[in-house]
Protein backbone atom coordinates (compact mmCIF):
# COMPACT_ATOMS: atom_id res chain seq x y z
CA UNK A 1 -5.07 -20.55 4.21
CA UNK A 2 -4.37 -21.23 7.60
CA UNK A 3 -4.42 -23.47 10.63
CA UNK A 4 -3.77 -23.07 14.09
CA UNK A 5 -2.76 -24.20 17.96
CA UNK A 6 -3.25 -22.84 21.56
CA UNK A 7 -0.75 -23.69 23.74
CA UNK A 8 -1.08 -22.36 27.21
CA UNK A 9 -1.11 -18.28 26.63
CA UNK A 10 0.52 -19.07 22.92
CA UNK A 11 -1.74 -18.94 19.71
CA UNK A 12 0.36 -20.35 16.58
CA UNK A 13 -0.87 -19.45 13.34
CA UNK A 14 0.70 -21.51 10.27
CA UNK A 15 -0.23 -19.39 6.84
CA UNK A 16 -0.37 -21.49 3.74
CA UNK A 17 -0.11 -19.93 0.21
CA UNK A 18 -0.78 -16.78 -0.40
CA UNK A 19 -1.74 -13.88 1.94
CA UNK A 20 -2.87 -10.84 -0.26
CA UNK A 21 -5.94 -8.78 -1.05
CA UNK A 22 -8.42 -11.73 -1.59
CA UNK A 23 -7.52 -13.71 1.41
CA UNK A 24 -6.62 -11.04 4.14
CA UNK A 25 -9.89 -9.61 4.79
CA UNK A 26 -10.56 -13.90 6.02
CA UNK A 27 -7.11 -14.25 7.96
CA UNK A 28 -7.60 -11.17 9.42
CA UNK A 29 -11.23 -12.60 10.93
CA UNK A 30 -10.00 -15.90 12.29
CA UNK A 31 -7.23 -14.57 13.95
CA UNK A 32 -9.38 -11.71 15.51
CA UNK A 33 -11.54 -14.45 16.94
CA UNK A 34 -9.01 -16.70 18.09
CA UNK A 35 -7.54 -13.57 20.37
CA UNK A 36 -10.94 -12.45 21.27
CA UNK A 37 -12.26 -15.89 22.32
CA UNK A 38 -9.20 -16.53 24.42
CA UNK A 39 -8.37 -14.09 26.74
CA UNK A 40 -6.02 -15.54 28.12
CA UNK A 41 -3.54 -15.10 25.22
CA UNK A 42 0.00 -13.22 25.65
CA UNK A 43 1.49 -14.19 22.39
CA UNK A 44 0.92 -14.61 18.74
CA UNK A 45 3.37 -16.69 16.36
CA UNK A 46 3.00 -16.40 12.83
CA UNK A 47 4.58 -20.08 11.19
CA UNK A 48 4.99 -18.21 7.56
CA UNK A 49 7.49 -21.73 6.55
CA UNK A 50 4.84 -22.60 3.85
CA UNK A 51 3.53 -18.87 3.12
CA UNK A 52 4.48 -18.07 -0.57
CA UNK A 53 3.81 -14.80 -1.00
CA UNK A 54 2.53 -11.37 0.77
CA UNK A 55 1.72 -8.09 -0.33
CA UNK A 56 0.79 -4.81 1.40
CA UNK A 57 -2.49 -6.61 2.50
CA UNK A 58 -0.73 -9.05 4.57
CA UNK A 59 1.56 -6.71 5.99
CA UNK A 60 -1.82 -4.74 7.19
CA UNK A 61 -2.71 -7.86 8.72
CA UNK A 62 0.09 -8.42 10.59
CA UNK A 63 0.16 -4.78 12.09
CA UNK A 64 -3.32 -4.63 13.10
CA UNK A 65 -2.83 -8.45 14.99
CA UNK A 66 0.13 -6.86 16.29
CA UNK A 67 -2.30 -3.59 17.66
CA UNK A 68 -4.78 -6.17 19.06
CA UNK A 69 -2.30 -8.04 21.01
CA UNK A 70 -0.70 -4.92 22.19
CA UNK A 71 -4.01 -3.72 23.27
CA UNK A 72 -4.19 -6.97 25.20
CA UNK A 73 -1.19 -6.98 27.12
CA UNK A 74 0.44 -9.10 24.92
CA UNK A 75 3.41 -9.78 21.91
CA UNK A 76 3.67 -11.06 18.00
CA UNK A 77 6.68 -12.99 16.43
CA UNK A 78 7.53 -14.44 13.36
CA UNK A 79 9.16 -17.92 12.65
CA UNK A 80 10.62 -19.50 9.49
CA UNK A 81 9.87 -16.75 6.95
CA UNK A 82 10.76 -17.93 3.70
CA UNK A 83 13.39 -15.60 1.72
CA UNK A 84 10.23 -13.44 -0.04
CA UNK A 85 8.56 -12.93 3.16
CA UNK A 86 11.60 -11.97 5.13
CA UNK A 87 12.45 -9.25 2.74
CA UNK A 88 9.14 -7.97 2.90
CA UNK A 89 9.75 -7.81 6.14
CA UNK A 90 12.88 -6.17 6.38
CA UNK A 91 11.56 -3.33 3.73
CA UNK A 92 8.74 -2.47 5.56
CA UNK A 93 10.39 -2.10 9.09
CA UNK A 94 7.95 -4.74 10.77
CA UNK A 95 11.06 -6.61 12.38
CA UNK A 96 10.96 -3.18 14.18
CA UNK A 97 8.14 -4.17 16.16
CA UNK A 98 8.06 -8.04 15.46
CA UNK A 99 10.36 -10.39 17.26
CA UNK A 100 11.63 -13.01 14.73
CA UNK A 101 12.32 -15.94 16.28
């Protein structure tokens, strides 16, 4: 589902698969801890190369990661969204408040 790095003040979160109803309520818990347990955090990169597919779930997820960092002082971007994704994306206005990289 997913895996991760810390790099300095960076978190990098690859997704894998799908990220939809059944899995978000999960992604949305790692992540939370990963920014809670480092404070030190400034920025959060979603890798979505190898994530398939996301529905309204997902794009939930990625809004309330992008609230937390926010509330921490810090940003959210995107890299490699396949062609699904980045429509989703662009529909739903997140590139708005997203950086794609």
């Amino acid at each position: 589902m997913l895996t991760y790095s810390i790099a300095d003040d960076v978190i990098l979160v690859r997704l894998h698969g799908e990220l939809d109803h059944h899995s978000a309520v999960k992604v949305r818990g790692q992540i939370d801890t990963l920014i809670d347990d480092n404070t030190q955090i400034k920025r959060l990169v979603f890798d979505l190369s190898e994530l398939e597919f996301m529905d309204s779930s997902g794009i939930g997820v990625v809004i309330g990661r992008y609230k937390r960092m926010v509330a921490h002082g810090g940003k959210v971007s995107v890299r490699r969204p396949g062609k699904h994704v980045d429509r989703i994306f662009q529909m739903s206005g997140l590139y708005q408040i997203i950086e794609k990289e």
